[in-house]
Protein backbone atom coordinates (compact mmCIF):
# COMPACT_ATOMS: atom_id res chain seq x y z
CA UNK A 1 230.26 201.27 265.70
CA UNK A 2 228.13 198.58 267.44
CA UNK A 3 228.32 195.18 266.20
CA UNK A 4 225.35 193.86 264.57
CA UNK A 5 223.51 190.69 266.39
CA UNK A 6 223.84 187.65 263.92
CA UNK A 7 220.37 185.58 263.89
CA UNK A 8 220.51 182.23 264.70
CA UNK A 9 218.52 178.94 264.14
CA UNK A 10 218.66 175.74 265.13
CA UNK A 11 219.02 172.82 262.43
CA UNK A 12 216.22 170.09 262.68
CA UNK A 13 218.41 167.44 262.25
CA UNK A 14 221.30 168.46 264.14
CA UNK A 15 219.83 170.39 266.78
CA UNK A 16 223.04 172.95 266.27
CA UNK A 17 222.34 176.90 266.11
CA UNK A 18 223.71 178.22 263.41
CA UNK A 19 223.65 181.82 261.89
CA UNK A 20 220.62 181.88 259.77
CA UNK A 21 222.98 182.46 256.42
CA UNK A 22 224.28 179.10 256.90
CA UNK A 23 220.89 177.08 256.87
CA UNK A 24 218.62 176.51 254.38
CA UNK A 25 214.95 177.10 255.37
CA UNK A 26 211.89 174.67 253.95
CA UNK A 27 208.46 176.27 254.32
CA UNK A 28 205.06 175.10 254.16
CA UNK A 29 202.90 177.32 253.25
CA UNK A 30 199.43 177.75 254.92
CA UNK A 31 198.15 176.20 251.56
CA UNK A 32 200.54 173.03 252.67
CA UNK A 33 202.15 173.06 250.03
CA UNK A 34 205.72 172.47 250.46
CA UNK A 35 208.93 174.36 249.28
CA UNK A 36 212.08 175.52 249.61
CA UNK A 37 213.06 178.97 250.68
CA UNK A 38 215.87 180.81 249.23
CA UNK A 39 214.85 184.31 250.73
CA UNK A 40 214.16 183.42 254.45
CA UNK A 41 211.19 184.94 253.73
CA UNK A 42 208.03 183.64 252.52
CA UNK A 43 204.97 183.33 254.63
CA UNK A 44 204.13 179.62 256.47
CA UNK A 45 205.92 177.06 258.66
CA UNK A 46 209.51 177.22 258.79
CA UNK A 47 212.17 174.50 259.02
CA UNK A 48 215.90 174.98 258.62
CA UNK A 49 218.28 172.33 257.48
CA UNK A 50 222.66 172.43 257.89
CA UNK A 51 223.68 172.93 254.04
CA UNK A 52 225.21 169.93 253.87
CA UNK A 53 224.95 166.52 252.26
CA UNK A 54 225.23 164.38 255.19
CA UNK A 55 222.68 166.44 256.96
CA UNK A 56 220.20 166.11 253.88
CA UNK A 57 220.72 162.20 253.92
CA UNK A 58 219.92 162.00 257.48
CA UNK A 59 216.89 164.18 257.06
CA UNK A 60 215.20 161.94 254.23
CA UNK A 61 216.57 158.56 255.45
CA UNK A 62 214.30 159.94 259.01
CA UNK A 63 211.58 162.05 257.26
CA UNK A 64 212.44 164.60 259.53
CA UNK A 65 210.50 167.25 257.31
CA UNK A 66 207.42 165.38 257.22
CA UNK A 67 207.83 165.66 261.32
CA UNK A 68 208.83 168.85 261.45
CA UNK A 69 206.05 170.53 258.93
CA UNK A 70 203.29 168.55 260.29
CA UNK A 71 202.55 167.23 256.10
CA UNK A 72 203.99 164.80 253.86
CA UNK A 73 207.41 166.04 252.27
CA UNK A 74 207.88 163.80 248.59
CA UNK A 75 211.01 162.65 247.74
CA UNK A 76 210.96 165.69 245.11
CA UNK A 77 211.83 167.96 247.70
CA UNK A 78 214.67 166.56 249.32
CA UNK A 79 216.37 165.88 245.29
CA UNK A 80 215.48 169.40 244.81
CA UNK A 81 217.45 170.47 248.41
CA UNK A 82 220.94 168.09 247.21
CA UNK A 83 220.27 170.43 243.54
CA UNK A 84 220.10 174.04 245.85
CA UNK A 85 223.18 172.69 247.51
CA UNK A 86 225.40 171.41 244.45
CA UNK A 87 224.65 174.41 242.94
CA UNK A 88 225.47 176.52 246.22
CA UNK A 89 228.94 174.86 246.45
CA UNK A 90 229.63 176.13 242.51
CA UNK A 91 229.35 179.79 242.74
């Protein structure tokens, strides 16, 4: 059987390419308003983040979201990624 091809995507912060199951993706939608994408598949501007603490940190300490999604990203948003992730590393 022939292999599958894994997506990849490259983390904002890290500039690493990662498969695509491994990030967690933060959309803005063409409303602007900003959230964070479980699926991989709502509709808007895309930006995919390492699932990991230190990579979250360095994200709000730089406001690399705000950057990234051309719109301000609230502190709500990047609590709300650390909550996807604690919860991630339960299951």
């Amino acid at each position: 059987m022939k292999q599958r091809k894994v997506p990849l995507r490259k983390c904002i912060v890290t500039n690493e390419m990662k498969p695509k199951q491994e990030l967690v993706r933060i959309v803005r939608s063409p409303e602007g308003e900003v959230s964070i994408d479980l699926s991989g598949k709502k509709n808007g501007r895309g930006a995919y983040i390492s699932n990991s603490k230190e990579c979250f940190e360095m994200a709000k300490k730089k406001d690399v979201l705000s950057r990234h999604l051309n719109t301000k990203v609230t502190n709500e948003i990047y609590d709300e990624l650390e909550n996807v992730r604690q919860q991630g590393n339960k299951s």
